[in-house]
ModelCIF file with pLDDT and N, C-alpha, C, O atoms, coordinates in Angstrom:
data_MODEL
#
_entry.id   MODEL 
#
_entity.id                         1 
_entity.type                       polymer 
_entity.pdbx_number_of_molecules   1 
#
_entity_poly.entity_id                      1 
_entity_poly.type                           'polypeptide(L)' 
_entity_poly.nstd_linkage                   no 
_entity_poly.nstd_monomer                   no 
_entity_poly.pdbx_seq_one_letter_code       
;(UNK)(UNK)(UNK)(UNK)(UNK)(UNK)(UNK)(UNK)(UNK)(UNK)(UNK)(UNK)(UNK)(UNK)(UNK)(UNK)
(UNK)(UNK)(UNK)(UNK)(UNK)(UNK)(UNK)(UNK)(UNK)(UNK)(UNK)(UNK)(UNK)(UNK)(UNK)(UNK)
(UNK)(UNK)(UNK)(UNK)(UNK)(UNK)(UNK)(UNK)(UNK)(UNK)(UNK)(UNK)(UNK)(UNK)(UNK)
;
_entity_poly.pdbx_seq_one_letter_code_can   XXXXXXXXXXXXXXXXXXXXXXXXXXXXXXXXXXXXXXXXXXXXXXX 
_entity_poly.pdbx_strand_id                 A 
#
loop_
_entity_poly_seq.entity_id 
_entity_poly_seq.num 
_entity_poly_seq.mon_id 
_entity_poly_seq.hetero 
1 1  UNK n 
1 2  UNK n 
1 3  UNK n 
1 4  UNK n 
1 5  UNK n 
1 6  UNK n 
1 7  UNK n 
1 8  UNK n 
1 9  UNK n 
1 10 UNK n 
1 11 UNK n 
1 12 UNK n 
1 13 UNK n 
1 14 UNK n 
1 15 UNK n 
1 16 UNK n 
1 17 UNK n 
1 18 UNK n 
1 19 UNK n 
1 20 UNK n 
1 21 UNK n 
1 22 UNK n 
1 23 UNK n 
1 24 UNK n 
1 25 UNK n 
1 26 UNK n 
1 27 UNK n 
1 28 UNK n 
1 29 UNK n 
1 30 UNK n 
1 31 UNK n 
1 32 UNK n 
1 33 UNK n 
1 34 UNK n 
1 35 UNK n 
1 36 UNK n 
1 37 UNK n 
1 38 UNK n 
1 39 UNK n 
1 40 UNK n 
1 41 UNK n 
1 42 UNK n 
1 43 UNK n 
1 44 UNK n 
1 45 UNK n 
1 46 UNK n 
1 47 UNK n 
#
_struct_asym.id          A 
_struct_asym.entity_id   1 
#
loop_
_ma_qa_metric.id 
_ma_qa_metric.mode 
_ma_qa_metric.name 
_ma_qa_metric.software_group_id 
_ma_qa_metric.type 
1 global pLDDT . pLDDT 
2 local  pLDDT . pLDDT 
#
_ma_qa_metric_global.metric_id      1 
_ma_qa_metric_global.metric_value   91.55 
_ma_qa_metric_global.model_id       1 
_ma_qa_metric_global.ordinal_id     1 
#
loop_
_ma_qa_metric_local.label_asym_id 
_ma_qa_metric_local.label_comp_id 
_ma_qa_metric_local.label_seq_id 
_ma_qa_metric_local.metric_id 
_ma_qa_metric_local.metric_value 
_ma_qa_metric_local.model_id 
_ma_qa_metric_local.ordinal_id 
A UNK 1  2 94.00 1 1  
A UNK 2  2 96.00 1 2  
A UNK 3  2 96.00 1 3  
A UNK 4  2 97.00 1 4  
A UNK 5  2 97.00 1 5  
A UNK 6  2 96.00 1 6  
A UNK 7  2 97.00 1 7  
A UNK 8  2 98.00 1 8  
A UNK 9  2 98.00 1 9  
A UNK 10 2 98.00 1 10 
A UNK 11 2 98.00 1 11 
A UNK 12 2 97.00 1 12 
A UNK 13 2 97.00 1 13 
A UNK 14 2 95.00 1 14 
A UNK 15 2 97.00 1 15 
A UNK 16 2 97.00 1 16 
A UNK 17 2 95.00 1 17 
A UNK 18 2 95.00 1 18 
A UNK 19 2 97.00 1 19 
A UNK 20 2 96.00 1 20 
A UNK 21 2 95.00 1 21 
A UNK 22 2 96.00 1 22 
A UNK 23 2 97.00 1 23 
A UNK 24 2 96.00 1 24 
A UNK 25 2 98.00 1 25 
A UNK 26 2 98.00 1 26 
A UNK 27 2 97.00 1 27 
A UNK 28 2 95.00 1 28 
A UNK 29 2 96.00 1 29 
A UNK 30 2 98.00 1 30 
A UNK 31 2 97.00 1 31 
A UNK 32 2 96.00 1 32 
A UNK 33 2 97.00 1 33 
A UNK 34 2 96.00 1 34 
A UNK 35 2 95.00 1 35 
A UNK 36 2 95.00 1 36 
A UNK 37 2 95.00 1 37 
A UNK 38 2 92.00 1 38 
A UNK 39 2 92.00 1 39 
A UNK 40 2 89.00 1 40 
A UNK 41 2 83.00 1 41 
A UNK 42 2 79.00 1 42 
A UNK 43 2 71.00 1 43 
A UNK 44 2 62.00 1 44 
A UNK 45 2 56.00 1 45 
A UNK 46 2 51.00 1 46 
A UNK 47 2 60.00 1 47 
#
loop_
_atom_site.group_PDB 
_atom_site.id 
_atom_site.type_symbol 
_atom_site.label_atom_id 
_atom_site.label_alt_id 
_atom_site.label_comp_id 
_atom_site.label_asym_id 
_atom_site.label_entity_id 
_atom_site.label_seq_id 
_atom_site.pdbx_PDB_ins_code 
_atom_site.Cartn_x 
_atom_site.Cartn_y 
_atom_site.Cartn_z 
_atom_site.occupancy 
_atom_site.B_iso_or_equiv 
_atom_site.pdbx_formal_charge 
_atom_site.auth_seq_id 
_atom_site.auth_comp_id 
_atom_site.auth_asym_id 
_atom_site.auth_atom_id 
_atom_site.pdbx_PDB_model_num 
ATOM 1   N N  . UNK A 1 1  ? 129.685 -196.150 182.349 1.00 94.00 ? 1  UNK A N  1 
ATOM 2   C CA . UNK A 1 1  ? 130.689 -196.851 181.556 1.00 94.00 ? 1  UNK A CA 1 
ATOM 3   C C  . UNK A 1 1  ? 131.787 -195.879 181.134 1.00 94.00 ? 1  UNK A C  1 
ATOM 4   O O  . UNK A 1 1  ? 131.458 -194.694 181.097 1.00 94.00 ? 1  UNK A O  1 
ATOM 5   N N  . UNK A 1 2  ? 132.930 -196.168 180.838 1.00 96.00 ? 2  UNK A N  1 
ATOM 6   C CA . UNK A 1 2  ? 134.018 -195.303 180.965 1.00 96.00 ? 2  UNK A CA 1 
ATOM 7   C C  . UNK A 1 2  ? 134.957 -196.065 179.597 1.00 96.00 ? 2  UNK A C  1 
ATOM 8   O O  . UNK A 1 2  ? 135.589 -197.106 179.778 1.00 96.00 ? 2  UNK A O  1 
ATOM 9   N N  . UNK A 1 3  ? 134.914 -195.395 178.335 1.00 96.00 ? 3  UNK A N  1 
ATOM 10  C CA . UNK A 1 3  ? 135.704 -196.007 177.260 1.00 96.00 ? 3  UNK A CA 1 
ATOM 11  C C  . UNK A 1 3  ? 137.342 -196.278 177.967 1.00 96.00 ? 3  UNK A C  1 
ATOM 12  O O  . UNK A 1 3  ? 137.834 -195.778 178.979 1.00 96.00 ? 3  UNK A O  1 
ATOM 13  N N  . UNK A 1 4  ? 137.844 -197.138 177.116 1.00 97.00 ? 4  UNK A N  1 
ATOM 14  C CA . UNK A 1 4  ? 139.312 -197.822 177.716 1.00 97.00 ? 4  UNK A CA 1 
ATOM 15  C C  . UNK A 1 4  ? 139.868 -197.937 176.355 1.00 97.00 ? 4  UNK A C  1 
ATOM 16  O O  . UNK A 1 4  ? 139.629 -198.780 175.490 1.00 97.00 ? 4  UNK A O  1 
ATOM 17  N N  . UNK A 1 5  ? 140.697 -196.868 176.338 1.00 97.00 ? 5  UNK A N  1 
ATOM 18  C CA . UNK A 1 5  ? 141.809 -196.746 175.343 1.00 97.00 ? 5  UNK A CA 1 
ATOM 19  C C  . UNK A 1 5  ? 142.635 -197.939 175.657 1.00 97.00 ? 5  UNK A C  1 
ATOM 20  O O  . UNK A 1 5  ? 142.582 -198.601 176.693 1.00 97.00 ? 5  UNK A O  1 
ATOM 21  N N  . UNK A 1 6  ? 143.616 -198.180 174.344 1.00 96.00 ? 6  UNK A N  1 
ATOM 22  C CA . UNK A 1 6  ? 144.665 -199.539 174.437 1.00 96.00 ? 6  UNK A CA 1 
ATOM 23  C C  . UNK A 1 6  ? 145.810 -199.141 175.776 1.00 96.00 ? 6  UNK A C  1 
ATOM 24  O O  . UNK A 1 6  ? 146.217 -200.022 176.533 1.00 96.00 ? 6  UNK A O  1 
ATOM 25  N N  . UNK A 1 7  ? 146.135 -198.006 175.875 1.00 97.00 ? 7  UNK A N  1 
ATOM 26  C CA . UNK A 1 7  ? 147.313 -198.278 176.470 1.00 97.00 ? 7  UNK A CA 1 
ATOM 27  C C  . UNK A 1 7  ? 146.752 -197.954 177.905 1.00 97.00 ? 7  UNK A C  1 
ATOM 28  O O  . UNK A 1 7  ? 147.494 -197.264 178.605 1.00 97.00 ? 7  UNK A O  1 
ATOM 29  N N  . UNK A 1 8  ? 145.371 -198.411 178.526 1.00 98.00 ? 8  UNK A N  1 
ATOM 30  C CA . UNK A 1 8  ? 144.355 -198.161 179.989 1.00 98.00 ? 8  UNK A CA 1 
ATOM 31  C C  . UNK A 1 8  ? 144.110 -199.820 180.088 1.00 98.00 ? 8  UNK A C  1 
ATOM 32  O O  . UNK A 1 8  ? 143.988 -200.648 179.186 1.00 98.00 ? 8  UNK A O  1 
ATOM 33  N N  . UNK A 1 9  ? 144.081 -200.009 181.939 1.00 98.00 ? 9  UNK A N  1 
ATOM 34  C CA . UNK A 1 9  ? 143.397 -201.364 181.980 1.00 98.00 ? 9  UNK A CA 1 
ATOM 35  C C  . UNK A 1 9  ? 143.213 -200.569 183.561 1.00 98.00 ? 9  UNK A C  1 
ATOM 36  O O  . UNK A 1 9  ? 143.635 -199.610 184.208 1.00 98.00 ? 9  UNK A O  1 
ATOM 37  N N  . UNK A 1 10 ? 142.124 -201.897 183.650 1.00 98.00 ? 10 UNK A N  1 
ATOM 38  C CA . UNK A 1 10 ? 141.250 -201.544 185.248 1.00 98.00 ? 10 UNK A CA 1 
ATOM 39  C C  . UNK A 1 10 ? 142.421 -202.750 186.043 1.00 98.00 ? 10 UNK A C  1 
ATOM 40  O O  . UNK A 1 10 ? 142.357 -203.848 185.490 1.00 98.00 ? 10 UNK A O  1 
ATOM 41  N N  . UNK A 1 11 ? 143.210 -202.699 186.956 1.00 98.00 ? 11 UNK A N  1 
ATOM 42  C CA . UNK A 1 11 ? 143.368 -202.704 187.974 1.00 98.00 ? 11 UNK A CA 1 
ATOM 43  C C  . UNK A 1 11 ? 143.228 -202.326 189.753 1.00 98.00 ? 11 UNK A C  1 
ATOM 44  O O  . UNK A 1 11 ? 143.491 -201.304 190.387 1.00 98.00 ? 11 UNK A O  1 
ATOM 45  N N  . UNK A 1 12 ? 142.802 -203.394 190.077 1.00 97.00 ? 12 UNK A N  1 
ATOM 46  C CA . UNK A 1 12 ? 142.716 -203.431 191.861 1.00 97.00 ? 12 UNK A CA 1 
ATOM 47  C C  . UNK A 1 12 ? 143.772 -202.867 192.567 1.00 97.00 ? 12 UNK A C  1 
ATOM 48  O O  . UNK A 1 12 ? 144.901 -203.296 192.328 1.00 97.00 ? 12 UNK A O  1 
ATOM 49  N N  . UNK A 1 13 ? 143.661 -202.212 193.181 1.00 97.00 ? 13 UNK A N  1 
ATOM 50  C CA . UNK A 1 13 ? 144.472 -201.583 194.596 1.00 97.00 ? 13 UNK A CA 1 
ATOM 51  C C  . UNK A 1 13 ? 145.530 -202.921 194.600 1.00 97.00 ? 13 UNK A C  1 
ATOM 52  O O  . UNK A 1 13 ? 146.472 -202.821 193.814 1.00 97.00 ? 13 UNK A O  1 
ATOM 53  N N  . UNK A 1 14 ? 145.470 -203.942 195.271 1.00 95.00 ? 14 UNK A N  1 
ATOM 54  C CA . UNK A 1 14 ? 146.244 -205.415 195.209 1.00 95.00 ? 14 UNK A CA 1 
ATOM 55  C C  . UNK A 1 14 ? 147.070 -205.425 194.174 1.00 95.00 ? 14 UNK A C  1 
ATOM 56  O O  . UNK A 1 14 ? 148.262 -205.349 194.472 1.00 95.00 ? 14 UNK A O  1 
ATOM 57  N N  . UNK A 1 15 ? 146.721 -205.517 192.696 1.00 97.00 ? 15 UNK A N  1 
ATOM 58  C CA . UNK A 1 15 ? 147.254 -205.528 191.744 1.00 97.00 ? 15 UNK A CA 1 
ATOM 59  C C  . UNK A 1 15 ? 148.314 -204.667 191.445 1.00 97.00 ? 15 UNK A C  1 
ATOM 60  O O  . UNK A 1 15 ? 149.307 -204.947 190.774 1.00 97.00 ? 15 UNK A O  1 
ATOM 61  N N  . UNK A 1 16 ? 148.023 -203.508 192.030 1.00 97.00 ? 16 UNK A N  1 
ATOM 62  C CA . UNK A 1 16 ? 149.154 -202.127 191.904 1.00 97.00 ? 16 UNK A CA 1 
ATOM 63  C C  . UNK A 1 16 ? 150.371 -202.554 192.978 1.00 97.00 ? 16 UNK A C  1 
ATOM 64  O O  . UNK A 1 16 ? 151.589 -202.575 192.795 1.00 97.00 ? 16 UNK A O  1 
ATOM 65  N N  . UNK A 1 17 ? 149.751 -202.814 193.909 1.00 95.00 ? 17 UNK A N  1 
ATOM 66  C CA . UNK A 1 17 ? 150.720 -202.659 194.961 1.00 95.00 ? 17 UNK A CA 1 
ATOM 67  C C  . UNK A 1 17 ? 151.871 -204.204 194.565 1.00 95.00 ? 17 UNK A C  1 
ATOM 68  O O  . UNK A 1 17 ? 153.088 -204.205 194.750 1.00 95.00 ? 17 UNK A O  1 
ATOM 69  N N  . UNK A 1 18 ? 151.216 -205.145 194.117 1.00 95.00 ? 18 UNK A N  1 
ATOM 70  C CA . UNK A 1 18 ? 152.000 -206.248 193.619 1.00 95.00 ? 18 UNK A CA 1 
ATOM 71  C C  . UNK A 1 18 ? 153.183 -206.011 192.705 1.00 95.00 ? 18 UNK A C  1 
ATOM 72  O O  . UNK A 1 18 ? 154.325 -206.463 192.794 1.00 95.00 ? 18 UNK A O  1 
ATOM 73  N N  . UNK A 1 19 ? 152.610 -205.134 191.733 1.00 97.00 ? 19 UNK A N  1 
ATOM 74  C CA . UNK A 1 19 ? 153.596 -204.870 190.729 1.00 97.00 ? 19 UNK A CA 1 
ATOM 75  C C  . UNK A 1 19 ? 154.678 -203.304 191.356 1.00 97.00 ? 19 UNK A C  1 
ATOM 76  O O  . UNK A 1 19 ? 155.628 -202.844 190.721 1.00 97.00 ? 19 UNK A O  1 
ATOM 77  N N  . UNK A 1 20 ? 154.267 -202.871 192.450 1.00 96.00 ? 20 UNK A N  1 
ATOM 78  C CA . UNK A 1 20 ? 155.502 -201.874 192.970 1.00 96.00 ? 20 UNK A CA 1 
ATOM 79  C C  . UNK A 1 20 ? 155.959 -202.430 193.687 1.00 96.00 ? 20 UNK A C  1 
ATOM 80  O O  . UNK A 1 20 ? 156.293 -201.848 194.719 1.00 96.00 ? 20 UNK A O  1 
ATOM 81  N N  . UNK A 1 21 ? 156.282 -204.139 193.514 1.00 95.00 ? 21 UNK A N  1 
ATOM 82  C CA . UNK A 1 21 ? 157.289 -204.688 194.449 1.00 95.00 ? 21 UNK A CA 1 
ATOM 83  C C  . UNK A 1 21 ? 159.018 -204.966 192.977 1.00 95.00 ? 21 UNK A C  1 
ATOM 84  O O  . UNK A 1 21 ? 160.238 -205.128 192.978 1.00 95.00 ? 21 UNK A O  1 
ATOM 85  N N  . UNK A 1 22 ? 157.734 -204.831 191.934 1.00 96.00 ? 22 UNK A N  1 
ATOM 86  C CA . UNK A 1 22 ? 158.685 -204.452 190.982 1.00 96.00 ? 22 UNK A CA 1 
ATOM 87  C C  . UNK A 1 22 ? 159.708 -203.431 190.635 1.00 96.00 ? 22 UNK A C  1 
ATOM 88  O O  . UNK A 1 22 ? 159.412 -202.241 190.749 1.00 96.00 ? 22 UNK A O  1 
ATOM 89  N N  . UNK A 1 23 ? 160.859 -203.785 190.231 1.00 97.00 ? 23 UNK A N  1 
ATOM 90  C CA . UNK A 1 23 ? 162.069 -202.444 189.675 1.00 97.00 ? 23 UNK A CA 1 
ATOM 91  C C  . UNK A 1 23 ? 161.284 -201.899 188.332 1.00 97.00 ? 23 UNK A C  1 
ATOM 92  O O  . UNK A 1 23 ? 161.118 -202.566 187.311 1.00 97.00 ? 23 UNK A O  1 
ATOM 93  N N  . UNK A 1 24 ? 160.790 -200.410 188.566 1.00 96.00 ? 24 UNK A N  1 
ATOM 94  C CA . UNK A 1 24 ? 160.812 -199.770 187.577 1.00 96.00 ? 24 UNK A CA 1 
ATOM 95  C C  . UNK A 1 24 ? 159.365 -200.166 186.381 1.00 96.00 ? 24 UNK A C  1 
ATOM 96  O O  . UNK A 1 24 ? 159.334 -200.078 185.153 1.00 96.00 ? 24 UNK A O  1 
ATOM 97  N N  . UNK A 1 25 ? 158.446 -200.546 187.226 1.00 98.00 ? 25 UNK A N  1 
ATOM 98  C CA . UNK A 1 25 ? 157.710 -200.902 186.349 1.00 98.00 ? 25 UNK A CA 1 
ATOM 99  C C  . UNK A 1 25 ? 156.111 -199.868 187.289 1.00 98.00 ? 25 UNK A C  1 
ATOM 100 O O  . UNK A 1 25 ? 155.214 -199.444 186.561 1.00 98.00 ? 25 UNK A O  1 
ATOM 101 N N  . UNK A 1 26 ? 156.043 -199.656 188.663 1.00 98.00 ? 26 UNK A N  1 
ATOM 102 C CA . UNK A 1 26 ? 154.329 -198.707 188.539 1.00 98.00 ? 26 UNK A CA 1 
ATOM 103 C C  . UNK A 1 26 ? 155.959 -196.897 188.935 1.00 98.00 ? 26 UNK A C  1 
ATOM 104 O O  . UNK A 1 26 ? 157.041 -196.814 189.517 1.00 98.00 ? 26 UNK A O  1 
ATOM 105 N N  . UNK A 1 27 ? 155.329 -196.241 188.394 1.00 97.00 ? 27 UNK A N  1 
ATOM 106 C CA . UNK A 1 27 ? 155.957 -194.817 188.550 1.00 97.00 ? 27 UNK A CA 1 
ATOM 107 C C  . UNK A 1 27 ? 155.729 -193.847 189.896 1.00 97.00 ? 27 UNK A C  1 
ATOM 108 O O  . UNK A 1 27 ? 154.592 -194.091 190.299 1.00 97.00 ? 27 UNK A O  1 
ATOM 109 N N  . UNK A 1 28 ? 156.277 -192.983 190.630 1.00 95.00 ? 28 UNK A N  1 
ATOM 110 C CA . UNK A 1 28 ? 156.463 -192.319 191.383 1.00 95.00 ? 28 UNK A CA 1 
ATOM 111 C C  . UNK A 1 28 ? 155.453 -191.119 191.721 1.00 95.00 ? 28 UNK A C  1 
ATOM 112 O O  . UNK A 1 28 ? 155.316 -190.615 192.837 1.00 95.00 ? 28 UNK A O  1 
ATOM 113 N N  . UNK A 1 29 ? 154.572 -190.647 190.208 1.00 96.00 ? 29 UNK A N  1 
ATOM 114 C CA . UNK A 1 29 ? 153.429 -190.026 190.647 1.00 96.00 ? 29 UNK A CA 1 
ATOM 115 C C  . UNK A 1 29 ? 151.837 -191.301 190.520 1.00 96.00 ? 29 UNK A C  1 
ATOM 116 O O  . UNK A 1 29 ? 150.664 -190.929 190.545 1.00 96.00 ? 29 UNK A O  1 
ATOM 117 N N  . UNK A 1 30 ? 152.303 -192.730 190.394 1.00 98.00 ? 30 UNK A N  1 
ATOM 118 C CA . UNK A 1 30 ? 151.215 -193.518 190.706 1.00 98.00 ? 30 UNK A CA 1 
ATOM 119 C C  . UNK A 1 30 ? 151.477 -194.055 192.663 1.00 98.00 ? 30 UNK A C  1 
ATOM 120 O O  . UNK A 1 30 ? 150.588 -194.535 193.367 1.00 98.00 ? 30 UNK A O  1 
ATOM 121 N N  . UNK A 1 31 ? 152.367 -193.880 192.936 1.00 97.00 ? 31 UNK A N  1 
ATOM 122 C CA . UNK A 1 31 ? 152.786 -194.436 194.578 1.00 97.00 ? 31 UNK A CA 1 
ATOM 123 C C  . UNK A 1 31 ? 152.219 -192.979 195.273 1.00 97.00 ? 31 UNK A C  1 
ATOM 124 O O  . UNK A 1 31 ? 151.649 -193.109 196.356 1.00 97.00 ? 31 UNK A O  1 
ATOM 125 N N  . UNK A 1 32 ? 152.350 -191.542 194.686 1.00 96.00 ? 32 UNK A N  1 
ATOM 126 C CA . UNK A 1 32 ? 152.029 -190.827 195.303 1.00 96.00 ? 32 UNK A CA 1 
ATOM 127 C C  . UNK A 1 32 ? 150.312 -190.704 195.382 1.00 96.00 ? 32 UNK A C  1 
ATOM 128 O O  . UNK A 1 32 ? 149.705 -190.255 196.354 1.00 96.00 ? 32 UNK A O  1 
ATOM 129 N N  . UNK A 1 33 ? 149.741 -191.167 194.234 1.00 97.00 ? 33 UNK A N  1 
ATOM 130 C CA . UNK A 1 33 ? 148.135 -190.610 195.176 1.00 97.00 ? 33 UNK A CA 1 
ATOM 131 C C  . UNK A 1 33 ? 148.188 -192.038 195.730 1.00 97.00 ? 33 UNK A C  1 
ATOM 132 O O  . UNK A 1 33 ? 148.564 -191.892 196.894 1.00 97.00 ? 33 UNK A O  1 
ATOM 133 N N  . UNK A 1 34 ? 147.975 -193.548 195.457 1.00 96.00 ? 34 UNK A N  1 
ATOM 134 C CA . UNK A 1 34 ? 147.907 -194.481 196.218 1.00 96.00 ? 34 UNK A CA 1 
ATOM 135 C C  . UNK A 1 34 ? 148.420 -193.923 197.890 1.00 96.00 ? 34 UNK A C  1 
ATOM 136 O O  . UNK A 1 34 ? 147.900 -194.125 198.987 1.00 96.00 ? 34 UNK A O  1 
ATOM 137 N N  . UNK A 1 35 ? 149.568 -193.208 197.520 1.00 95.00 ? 35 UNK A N  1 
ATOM 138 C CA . UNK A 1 35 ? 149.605 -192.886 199.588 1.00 95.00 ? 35 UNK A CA 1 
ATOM 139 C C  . UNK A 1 35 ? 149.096 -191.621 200.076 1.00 95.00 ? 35 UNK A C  1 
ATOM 140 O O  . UNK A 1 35 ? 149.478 -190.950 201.035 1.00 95.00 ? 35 UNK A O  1 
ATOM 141 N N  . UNK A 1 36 ? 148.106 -191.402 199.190 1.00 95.00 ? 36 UNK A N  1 
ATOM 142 C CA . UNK A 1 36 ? 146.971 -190.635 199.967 1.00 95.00 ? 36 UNK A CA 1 
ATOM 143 C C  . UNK A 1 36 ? 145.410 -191.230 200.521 1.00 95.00 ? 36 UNK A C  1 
ATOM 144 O O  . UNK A 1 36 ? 144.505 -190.809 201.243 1.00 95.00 ? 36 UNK A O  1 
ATOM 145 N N  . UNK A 1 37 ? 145.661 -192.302 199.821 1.00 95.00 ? 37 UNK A N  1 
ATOM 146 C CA . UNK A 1 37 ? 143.956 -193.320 200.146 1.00 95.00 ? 37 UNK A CA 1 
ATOM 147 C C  . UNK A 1 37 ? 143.948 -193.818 201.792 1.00 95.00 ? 37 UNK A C  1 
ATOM 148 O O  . UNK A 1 37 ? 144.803 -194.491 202.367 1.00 95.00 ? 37 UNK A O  1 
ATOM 149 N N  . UNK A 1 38 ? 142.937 -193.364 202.226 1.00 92.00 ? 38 UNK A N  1 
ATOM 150 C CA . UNK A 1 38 ? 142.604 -193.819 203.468 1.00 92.00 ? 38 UNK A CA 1 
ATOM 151 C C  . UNK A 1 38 ? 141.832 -195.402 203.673 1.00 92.00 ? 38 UNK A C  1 
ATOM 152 O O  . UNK A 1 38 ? 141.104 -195.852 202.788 1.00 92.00 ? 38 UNK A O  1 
ATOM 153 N N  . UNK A 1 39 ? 142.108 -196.162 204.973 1.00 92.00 ? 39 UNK A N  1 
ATOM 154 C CA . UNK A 1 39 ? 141.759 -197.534 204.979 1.00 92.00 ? 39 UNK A CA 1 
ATOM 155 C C  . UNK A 1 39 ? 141.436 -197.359 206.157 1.00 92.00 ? 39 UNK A C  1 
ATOM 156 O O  . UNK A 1 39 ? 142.047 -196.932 207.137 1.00 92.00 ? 39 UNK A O  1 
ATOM 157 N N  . UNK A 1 40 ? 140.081 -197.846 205.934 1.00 89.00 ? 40 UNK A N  1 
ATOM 158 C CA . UNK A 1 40 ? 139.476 -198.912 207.935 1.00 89.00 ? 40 UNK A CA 1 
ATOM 159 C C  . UNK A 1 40 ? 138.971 -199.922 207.210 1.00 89.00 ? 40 UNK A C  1 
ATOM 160 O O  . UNK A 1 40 ? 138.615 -200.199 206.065 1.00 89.00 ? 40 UNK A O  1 
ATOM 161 N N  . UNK A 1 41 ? 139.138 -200.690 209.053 1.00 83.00 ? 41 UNK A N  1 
ATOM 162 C CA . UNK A 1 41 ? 138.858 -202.005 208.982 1.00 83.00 ? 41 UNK A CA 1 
ATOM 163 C C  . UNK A 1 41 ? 137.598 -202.627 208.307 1.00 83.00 ? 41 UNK A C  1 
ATOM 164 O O  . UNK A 1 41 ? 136.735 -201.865 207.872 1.00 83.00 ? 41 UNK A O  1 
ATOM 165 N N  . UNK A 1 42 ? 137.469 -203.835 208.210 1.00 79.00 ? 42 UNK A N  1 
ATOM 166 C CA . UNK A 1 42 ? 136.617 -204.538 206.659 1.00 79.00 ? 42 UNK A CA 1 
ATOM 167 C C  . UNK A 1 42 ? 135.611 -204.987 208.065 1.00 79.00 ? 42 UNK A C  1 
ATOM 168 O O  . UNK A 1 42 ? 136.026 -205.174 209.209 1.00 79.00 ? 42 UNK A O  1 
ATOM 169 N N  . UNK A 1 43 ? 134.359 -205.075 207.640 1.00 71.00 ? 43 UNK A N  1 
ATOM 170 C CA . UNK A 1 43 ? 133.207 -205.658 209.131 1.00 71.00 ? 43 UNK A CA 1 
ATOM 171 C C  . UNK A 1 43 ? 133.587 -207.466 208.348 1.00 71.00 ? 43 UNK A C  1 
ATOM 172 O O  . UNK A 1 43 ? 133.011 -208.117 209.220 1.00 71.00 ? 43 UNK A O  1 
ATOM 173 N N  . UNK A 1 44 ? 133.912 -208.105 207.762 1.00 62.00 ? 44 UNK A N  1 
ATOM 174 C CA . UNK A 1 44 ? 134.008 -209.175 207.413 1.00 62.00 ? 44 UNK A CA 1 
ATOM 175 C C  . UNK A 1 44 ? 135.680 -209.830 207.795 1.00 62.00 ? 44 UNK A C  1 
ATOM 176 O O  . UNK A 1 44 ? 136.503 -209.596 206.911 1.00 62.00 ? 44 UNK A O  1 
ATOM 177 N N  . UNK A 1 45 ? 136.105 -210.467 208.798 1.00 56.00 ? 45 UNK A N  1 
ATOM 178 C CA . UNK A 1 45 ? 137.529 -210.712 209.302 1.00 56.00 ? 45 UNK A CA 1 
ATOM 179 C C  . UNK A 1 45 ? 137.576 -211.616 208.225 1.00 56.00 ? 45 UNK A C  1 
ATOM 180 O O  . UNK A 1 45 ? 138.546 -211.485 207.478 1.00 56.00 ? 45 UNK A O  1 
ATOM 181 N N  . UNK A 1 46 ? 136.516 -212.774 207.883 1.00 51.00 ? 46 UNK A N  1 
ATOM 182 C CA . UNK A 1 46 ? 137.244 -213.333 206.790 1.00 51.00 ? 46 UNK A CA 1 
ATOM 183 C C  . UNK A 1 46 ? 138.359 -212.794 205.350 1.00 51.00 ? 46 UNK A C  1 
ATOM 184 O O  . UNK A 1 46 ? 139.212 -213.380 204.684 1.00 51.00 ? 46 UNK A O  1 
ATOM 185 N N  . UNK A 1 47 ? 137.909 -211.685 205.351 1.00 60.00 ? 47 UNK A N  1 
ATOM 186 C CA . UNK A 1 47 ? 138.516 -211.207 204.149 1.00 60.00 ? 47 UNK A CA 1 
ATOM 187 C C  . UNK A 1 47 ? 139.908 -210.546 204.383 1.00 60.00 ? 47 UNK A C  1 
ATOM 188 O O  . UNK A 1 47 ? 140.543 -210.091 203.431 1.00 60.00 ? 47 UNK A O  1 
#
């Protein structure tokens, strides 16, 4: 378990990337580790 100060919330990968379609609202050292995360394919195509 991991305490969550007021100004912390748990957001999804999805969720981030939604809101950096926004002006000025996720910041420039949050886009930089997000474009270090590596992705392969899901064994479930439904998803």
């Amino acid at each position: 378990e991991v305490p969550v100060l007021p100004d912390y919330a748990w957001l999804t990968l999805g969720q981030i990337q939604q809101l950096s379609t926004m002006d000025n609202i996720v910041n420039m050292d949050s886009r930089t580790v997000i474009g270090c995360l590596p992705f392969d394919f899901l064994d479930e195509d439904q998803a």
